[in-house]
Structure formats: C-alpha cells, structure tokens
C-alpha atoms as a PDB file:
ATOM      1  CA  UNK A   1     113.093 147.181 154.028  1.00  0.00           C
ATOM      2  CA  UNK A   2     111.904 145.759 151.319  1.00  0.00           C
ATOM      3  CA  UNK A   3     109.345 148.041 148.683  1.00  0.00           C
ATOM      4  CA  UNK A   4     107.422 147.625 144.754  1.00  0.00           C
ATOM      5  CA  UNK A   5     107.195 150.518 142.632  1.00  0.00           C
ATOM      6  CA  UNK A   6     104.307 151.444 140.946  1.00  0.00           C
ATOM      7  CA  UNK A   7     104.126 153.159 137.527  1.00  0.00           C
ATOM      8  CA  UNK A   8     107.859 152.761 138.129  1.00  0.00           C
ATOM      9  CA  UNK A   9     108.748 154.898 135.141  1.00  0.00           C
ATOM     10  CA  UNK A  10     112.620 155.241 134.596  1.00  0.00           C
ATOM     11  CA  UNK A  11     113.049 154.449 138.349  1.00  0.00           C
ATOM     12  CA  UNK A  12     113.304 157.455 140.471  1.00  0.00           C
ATOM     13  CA  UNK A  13     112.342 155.115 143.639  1.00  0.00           C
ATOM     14  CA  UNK A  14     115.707 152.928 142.935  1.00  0.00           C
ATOM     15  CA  UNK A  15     117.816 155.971 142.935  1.00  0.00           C
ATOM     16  CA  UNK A  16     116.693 157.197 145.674  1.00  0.00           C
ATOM     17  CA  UNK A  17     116.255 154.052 148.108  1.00  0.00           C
ATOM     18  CA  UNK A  18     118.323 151.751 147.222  1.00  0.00           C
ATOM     19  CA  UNK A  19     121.457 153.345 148.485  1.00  0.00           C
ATOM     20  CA  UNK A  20     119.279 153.741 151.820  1.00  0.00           C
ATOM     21  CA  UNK A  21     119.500 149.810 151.838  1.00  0.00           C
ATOM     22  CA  UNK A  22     116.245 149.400 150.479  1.00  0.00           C
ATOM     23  CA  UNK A  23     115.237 146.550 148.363  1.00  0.00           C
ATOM     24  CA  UNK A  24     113.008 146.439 145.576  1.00  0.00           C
ATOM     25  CA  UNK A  25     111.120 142.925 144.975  1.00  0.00           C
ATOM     26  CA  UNK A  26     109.408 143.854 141.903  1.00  0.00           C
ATOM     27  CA  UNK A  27     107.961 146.864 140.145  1.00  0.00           C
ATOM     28  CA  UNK A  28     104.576 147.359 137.345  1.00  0.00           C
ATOM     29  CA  UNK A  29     105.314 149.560 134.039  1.00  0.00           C
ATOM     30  CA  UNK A  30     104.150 149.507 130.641  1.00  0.00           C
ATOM     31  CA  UNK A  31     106.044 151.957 128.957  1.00  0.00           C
ATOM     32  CA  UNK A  32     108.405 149.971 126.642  1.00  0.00           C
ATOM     33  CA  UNK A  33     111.500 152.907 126.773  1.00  0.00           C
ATOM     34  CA  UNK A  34     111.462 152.635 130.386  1.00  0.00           C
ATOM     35  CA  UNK A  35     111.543 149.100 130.807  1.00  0.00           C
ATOM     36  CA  UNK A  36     114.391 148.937 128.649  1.00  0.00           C
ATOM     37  CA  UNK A  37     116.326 151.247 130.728  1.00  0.00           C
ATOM     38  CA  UNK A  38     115.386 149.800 134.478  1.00  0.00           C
ATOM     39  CA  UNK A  39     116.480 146.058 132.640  1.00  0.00           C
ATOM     40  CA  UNK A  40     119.771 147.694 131.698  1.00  0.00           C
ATOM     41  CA  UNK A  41     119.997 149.149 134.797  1.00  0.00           C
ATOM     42  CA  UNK A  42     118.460 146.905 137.388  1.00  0.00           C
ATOM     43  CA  UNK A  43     117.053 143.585 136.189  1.00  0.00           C
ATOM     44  CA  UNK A  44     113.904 144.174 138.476  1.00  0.00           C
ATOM     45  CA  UNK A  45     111.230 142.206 137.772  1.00  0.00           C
ATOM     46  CA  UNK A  46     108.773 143.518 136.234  1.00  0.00           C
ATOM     47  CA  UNK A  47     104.552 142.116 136.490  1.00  0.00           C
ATOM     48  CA  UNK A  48     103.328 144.677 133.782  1.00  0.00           C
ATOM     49  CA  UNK A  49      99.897 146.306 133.418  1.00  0.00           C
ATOM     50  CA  UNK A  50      99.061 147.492 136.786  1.00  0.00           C
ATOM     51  CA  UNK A  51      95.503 147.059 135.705  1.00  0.00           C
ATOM     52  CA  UNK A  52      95.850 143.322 135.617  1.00  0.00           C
ATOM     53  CA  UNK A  53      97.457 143.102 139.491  1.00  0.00           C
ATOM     54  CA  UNK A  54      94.644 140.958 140.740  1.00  0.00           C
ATOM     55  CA  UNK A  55      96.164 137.763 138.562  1.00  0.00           C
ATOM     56  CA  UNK A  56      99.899 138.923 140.436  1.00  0.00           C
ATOM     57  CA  UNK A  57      99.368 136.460 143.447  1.00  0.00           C
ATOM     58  CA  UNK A  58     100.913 137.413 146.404  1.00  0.00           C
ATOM     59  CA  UNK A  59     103.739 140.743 146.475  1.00  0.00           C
ATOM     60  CA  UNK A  60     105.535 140.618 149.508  1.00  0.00           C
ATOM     61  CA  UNK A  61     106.713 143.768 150.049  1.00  0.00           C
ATOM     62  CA  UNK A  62     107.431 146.278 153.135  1.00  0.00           C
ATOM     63  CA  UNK A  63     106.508 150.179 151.730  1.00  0.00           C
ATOM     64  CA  UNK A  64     104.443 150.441 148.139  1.00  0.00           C
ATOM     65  CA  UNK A  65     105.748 153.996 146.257  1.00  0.00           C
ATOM     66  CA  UNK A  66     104.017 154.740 143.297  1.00  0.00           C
ATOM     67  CA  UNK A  67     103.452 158.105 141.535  1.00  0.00           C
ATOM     68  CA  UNK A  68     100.040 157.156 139.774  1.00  0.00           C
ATOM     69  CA  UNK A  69      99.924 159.186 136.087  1.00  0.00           C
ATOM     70  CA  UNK A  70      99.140 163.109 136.957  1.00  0.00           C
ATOM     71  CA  UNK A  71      97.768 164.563 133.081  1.00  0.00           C
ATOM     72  CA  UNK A  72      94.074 164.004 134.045  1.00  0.00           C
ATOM     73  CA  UNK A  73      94.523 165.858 137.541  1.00  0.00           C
ATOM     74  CA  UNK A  74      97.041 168.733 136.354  1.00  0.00           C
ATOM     75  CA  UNK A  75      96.150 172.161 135.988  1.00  0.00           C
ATOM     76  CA  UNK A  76      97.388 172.305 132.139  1.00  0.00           C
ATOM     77  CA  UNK A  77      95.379 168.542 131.334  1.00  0.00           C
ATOM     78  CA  UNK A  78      91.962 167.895 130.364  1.00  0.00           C
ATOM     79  CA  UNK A  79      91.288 167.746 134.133  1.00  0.00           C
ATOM     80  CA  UNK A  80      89.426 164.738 133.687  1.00  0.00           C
ATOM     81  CA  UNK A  81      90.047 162.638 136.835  1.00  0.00           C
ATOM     82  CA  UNK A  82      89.014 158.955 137.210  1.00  0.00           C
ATOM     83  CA  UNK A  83      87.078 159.078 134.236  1.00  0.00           C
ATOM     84  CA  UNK A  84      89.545 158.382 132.256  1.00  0.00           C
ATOM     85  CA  UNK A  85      92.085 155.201 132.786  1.00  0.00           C
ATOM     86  CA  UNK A  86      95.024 156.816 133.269  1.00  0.00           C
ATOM     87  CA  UNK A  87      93.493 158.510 135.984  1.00  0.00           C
ATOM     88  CA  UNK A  88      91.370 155.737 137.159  1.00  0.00           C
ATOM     89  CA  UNK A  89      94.974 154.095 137.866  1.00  0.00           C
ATOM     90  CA  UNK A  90      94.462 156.198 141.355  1.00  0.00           C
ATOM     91  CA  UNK A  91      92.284 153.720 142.417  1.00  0.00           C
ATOM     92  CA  UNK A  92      93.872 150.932 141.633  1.00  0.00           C
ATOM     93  CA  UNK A  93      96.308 152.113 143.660  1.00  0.00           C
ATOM     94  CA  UNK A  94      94.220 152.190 146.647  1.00  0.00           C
ATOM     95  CA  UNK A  95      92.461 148.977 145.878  1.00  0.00           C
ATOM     96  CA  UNK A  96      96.132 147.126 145.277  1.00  0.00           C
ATOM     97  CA  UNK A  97      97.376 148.345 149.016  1.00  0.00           C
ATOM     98  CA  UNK A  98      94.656 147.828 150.545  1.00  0.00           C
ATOM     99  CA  UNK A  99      94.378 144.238 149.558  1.00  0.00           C
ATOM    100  CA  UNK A 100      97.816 143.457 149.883  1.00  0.00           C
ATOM    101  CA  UNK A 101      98.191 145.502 153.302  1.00  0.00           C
ATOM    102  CA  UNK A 102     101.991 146.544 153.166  1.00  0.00           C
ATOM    103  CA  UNK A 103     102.885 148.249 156.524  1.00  0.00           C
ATOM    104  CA  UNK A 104     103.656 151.835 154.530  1.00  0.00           C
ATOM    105  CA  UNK A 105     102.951 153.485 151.608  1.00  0.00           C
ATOM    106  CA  UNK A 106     103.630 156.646 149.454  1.00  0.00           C
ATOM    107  CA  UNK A 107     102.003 158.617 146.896  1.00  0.00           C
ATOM    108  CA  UNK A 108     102.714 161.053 144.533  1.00  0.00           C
ATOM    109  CA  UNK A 109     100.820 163.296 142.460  1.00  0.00           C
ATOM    110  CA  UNK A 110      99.818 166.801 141.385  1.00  0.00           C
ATOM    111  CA  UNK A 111      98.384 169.316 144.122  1.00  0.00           C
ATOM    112  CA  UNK A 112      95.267 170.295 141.770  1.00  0.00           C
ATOM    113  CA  UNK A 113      94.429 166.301 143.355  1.00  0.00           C
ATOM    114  CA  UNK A 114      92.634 168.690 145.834  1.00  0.00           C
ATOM    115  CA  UNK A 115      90.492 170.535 143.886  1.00  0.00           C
ATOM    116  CA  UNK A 116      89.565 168.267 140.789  1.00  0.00           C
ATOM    117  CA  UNK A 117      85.708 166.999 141.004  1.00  0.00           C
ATOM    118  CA  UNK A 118      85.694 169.660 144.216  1.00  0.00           C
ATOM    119  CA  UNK A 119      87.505 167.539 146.639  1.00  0.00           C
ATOM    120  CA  UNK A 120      85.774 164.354 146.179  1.00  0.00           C
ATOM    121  CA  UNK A 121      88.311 161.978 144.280  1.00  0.00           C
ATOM    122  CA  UNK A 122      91.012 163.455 146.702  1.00  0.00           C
ATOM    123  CA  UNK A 123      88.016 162.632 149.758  1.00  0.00           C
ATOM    124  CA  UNK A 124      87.572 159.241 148.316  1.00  0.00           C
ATOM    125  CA  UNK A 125      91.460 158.161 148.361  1.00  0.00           C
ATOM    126  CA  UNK A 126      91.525 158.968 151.474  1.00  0.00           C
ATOM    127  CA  UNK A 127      88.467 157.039 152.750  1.00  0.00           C
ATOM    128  CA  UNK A 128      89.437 154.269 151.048  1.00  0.00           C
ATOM    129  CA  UNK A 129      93.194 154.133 152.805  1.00  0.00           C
ATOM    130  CA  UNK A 130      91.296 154.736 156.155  1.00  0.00           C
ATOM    131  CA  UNK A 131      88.778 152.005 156.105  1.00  0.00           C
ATOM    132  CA  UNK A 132      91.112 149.369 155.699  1.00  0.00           C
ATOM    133  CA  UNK A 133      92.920 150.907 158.888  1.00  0.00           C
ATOM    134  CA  UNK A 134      96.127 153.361 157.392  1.00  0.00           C
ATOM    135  CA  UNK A 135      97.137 155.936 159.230  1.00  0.00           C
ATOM    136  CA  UNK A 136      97.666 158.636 156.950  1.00  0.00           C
ATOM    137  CA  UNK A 137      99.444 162.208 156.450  1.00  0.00           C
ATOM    138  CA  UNK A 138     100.024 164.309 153.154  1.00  0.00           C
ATOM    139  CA  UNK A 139     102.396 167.047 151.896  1.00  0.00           C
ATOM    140  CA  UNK A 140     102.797 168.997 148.999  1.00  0.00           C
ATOM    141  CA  UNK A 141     106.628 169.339 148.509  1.00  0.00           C
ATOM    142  CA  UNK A 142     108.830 171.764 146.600  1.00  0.00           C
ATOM    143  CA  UNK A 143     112.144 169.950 144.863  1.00  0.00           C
ATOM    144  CA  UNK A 144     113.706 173.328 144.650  1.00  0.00           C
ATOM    145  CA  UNK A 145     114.079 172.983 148.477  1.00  0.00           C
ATOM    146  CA  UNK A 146     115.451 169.328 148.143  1.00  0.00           C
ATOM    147  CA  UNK A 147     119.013 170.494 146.514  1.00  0.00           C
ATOM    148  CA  UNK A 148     117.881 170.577 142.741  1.00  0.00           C
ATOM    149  CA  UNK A 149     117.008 173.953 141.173  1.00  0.00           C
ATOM    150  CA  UNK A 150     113.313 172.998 139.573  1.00  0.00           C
ATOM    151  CA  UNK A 151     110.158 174.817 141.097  1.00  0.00           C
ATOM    152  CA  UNK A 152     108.288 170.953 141.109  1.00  0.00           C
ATOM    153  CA  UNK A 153     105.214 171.355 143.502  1.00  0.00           C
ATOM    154  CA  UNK A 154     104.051 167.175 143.981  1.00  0.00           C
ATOM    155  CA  UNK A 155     101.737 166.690 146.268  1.00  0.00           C
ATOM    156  CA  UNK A 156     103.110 162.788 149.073  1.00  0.00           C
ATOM    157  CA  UNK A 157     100.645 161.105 150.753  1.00  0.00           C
ATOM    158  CA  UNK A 158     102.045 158.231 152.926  1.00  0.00           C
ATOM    159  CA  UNK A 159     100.122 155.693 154.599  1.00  0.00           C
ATOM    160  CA  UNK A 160     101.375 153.565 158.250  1.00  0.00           C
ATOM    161  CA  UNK A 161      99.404 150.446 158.977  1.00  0.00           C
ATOM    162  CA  UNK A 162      97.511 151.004 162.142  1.00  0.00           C
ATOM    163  CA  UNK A 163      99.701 153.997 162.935  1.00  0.00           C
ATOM    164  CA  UNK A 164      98.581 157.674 162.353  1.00  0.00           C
ATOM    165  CA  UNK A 165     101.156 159.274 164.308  1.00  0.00           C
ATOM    166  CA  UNK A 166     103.750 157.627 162.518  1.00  0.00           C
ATOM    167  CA  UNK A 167     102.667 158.938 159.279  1.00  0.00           C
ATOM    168  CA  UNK A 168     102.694 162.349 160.175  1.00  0.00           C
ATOM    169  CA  UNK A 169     106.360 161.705 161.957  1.00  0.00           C
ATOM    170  CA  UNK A 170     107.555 160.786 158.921  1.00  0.00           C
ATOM    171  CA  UNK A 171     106.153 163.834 156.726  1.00  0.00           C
ATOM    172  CA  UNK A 172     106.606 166.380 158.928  1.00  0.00           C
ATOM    173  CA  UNK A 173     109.912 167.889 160.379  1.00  0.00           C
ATOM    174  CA  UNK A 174     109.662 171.547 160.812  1.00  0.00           C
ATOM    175  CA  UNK A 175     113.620 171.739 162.139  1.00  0.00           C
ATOM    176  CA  UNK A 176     115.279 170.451 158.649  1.00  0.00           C
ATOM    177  CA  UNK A 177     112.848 171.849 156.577  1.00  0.00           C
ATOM    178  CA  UNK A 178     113.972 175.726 156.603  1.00  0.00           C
ATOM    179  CA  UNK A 179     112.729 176.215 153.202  1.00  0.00           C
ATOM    180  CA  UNK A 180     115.732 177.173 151.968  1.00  0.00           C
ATOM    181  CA  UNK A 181     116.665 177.234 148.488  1.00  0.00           C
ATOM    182  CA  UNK A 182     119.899 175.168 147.621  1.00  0.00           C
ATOM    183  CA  UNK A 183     122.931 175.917 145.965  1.00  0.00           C
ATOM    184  CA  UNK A 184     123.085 175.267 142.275  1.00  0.00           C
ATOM    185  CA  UNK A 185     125.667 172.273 141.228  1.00  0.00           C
ATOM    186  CA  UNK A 186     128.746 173.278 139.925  1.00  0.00           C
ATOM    187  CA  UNK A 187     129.612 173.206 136.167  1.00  0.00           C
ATOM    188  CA  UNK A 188     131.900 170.748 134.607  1.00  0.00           C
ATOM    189  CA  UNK A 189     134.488 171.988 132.713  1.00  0.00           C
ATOM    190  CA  UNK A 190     133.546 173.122 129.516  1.00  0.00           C
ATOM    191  CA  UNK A 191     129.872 172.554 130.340  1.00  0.00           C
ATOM    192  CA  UNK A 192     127.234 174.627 129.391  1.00  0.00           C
ATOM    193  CA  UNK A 193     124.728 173.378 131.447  1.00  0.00           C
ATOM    194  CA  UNK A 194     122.160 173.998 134.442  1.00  0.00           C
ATOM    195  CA  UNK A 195     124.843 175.970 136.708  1.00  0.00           C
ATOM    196  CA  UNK A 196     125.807 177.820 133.847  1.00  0.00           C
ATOM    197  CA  UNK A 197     122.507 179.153 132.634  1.00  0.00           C
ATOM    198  CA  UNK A 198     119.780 181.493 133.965  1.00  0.00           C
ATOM    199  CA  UNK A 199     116.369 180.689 134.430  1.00  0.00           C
ATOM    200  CA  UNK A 200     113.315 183.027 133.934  1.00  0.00           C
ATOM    201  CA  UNK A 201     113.808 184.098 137.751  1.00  0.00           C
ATOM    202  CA  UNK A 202     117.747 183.897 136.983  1.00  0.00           C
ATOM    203  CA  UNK A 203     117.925 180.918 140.209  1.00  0.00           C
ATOM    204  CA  UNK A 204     114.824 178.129 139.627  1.00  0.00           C
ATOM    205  CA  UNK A 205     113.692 176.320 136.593  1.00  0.00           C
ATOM    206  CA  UNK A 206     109.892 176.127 136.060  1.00  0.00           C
ATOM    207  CA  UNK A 207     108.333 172.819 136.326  1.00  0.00           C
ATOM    208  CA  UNK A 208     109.596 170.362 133.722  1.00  0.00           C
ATOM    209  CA  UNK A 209     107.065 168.634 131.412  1.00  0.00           C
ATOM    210  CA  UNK A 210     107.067 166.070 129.354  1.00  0.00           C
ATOM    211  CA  UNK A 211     108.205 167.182 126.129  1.00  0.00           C
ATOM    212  CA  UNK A 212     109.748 170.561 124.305  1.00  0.00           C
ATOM    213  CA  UNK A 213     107.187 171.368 121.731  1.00  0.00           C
ATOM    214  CA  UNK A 214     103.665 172.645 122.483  1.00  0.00           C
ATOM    215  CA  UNK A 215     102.019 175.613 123.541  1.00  0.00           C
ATOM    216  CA  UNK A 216     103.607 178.209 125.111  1.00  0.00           C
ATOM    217  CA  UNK A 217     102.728 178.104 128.854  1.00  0.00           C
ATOM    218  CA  UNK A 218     104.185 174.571 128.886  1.00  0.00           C
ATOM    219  CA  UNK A 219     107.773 175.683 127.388  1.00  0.00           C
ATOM    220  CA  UNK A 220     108.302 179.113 129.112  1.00  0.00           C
ATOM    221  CA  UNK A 221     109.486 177.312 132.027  1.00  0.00           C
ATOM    222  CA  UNK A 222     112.139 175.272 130.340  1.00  0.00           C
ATOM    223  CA  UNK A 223     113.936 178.208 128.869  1.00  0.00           C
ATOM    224  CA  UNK A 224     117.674 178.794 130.045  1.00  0.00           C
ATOM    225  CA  UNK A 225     119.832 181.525 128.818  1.00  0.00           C
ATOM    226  CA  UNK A 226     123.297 180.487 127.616  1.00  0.00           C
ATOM    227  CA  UNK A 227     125.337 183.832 127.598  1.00  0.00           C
ATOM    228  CA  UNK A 228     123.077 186.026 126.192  1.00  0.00           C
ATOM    229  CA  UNK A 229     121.536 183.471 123.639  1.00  0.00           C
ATOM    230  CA  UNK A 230     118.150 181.849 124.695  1.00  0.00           C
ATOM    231  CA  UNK A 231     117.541 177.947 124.610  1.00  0.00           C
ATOM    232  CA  UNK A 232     115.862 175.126 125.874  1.00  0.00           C
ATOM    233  CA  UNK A 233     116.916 172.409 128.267  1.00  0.00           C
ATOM    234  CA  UNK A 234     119.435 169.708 127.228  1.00  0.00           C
ATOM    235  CA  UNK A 235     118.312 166.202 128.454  1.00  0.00           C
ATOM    236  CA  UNK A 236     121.402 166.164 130.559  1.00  0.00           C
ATOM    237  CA  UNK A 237     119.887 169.794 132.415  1.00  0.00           C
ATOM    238  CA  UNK A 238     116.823 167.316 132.713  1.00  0.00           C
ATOM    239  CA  UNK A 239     118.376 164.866 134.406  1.00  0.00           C
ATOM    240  CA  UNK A 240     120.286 167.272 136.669  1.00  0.00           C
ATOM    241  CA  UNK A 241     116.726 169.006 137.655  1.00  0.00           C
ATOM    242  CA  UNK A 242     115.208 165.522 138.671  1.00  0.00           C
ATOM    243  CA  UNK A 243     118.077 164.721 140.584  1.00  0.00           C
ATOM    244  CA  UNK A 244     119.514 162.109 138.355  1.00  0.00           C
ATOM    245  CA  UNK A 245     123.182 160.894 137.644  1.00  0.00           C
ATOM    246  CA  UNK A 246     124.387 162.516 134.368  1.00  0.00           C
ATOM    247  CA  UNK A 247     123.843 160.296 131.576  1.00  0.00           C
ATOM    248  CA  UNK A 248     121.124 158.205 133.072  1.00  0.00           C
ATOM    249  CA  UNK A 249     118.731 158.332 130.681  1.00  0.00           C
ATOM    250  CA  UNK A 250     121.839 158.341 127.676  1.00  0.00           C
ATOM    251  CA  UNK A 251     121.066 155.804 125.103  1.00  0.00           C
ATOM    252  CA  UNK A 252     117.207 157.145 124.077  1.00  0.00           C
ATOM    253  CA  UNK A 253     116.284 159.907 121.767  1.00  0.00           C
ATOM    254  CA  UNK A 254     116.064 163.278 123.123  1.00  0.00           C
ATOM    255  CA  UNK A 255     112.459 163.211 122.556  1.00  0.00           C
ATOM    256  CA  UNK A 256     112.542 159.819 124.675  1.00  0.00           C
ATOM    257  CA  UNK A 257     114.190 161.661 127.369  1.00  0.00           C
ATOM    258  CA  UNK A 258     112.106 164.595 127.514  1.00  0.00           C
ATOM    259  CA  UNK A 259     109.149 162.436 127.946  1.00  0.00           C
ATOM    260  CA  UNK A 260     111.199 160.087 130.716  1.00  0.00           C
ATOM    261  CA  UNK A 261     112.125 162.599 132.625  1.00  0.00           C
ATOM    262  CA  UNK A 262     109.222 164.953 132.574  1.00  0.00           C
ATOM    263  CA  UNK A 263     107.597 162.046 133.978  1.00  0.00           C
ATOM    264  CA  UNK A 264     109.195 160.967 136.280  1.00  0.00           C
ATOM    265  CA  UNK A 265     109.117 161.847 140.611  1.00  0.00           C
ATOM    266  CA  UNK A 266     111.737 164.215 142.078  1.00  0.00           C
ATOM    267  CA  UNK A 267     114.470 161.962 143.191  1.00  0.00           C
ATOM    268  CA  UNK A 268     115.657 163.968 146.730  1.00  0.00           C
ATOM    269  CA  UNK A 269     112.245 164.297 147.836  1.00  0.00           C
ATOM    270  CA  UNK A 270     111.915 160.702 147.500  1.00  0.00           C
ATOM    271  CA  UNK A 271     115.487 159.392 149.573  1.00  0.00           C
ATOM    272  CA  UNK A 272     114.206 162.529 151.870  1.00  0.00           C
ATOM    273  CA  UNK A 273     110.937 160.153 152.773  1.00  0.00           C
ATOM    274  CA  UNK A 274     113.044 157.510 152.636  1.00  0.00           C
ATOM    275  CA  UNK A 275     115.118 158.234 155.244  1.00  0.00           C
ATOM    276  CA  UNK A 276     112.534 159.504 157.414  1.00  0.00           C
ATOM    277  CA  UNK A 277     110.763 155.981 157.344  1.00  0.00           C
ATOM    278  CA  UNK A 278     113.957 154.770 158.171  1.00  0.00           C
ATOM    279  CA  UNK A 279     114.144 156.566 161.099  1.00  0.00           C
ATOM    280  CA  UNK A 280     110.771 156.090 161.971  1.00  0.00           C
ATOM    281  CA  UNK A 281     111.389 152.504 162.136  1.00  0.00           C
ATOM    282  CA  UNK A 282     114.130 152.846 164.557  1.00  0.00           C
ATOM    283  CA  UNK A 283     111.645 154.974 167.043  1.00  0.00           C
ATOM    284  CA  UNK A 284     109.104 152.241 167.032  1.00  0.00           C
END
C-alpha cells in the first residue's frame, strides 16, 4: 500500500509502516532539521509547503497520514484554532484529501480538537470528509497502552472511501485493547535511562513537549529521578518514549531534539493503525 505523509516531521509514519510493507511516494515538510534527517535517512521526496499543494499535480497515493500542527488546539496554547495558519493547516488537510480522493486516511491531533470554538472546527472536519463521501471513525489513544511508558492522549481520525464500517473496523478492537499498561524496556548496561528512572507516578512519563525550558506545568512531566537525584529527560529517554530506535534523532542539538521529538506522533499507535488497515484490506 502505498501512503504521503503530511507535516511529516522526523518521520514517525516511516517507522512505523514501512516495515508493514508500506510505501511512501512522497511526503510535505518545511522544517529544515527534519528534512535533513528523513534525507539522511530515507531520500523521500519531499514537495514542501503544504500550503502550496494545489501547484503538486497529481499524488498517487493509497492512505494520506498526517498529524496537522496541534499548539493552536492544545490545552497549554493560545487555543486559537484556524485562525491562525498553523492551525488553518487542518483544513488544508481536508481540502488536499478530498481533492485527491485516496481510498484511506488518518489524522492526528490533540483531544481539546473537540472542544476548541465549542465543537465547530472539530464539526466542520468532519462535514467536510463526509460530503465528499468518507466513511469516517475517531479515537483518542493513549501511547502508554501501545508499549512505551508516556501518558500521550492524541486524538486518530481515519477516513475509508465509501466505506463507514470499515473505518470503524479499523479503529476499534475491544479484544486487543485491554488497556493495559506495558512493561518498561530494559536498561542497557551502564544506562541511566527511561527503565532506570522514576516518573512523577514512579511507572508513566507525562506528556512530552517540545522543549525543556518554560513554565512549570510544561516541565513537571518530563522530570525522572536518577537514584535519588532529580533530572530531566535525555534526548535518548525522548526517543525511547516516542517509540523510536536509540540514536535516531543523534546528529542535532539537544535543543533540536527536544523540539523533534516533542513533535512528533507516537510511533506504536501508528504501526497499531497500520496493521489494522492491513487487515482490513484482507476482509474486503
């Protein structure tokens, strides 16, 4: 199956579908530290300013994934939805489907999507997607229940061409979801690093963000204690949360990193939809 990324970031789509046997036939980002690191890694090509997709042509491509940017929507933003453009990049996702009709689709953002502007802007995506004849289902997902110890709430809406009950198949399957949380990954030797420490609940990291200065509420979370001695997150720890490879983001400043990684989608919960479309396609 072939798929684009949108707002690719540092790729959290490819490591998680590719080894699926997914392939990717393109991807849009801007950001000039991630497009360095998804050339190193991948060679993709890349069309740029998703804002400018209209003068793309044609993009031939099975599933769309995109995790549109989440400060105006989040809880600790301005809350500014679609009036400002990073926001506004929402709809461009809906307009760029919906023109190019790809038979399934997935979205990813912050749950407060719901409540911003009192439901409308969540109302609107929706109607939008419908109209143009998507069947669609949504879910807000925990990563701490995916096999990586972060408490990341991201709300995945995925879209099936002409096929409602297919999108909900997909999202929703109550006998492997037991909402259990996983075991934390084992330490390497002489590593001092997510296994080792203890969170503020001594089990799940809060919610990383996107750097490790600022006010308070946005660094509690990302404190681990090391022995006794209280510290922040290493980039590798970052990395380990999102469900990276060690070392994947290696080669950037830390305060690259941070802002990479804090960015970036959940990498299990992403192969988890992956696979489920997969198997969806085999029950068509």
């Amino acid at each position: 199956m072939n798929y684009f990324s949108v707002c690719d970031g540092i790729g959290a789509a490819h490591v998680a579908l590719l080894p699926l046997g997914y392939r990717c036939v393109g991807v849009s980002e801007i950001d000039k530290y991630c497009n360095q690191l998804i050339e190193e890694k991948y060679g993709f090509k890349n069309y740029g300013d998703f804002t400018k997709w209209k003068k793309w042509g044609n993009i031939d491509a099975d599933l769309v994934i995109g995790g549109t940017p989440c400060t105006s929507f989040s809880i600790i933003g301005k809350k500014q939805g679609t009036k400002c453009p990073d926001g506004r990049l929402l709809l461009e996702f809906a307009s760029f489907v919906s023109h190019h009709t790809p038979r399934l689709f997935i979205w990813e953002n912050v749950p407060n999507i719901f409540s911003i502007d009192k439901g409308k802007t969540f109302r609107h995506l929706l109607y939008q997607f419908q109209k143009r004849g998507y069947g669609l289902a949504w879910r807000v997902f925990n990563a701490q229940f995916f096999g990586v110890p972060q408490r990341r709430r991201r709300i995945f809406l995925v879209g099936c061409f002409g096929d409602p009950a297919r999108a909900g198949a997909v999202l929703f399957d109550t006998e492997n979801m037991q909402g259990i949380a996983p075991k934390r990954k084992a330490a390497k030797k002489n590593d001092s690093h997510v296994s080792e420490g203890r969170y503020r609940n001594n089990s799940i990291a809060g919610t990383l963000t996107t750097k490790m200065r600022g006010m308070c509420h946005e660094l509690i979370d990302a404190v681990v204690l090391d022995g006794n001695r209280p510290r922040i997150f290493t980039p590798l720890e970052y990395e380990r949360l999102m469900g990276f490879e060690d070392g994947y983001t290696s080669g950037f400043s830390n305060y690259q990193r941070y802002k990479m990684l804090g960015n970036s989608m959940p990498v299990p919960v992403i192969r988890w939809i992956g696979k489920r479309i997969l198997e969806s396609e085999v029950n068509q």
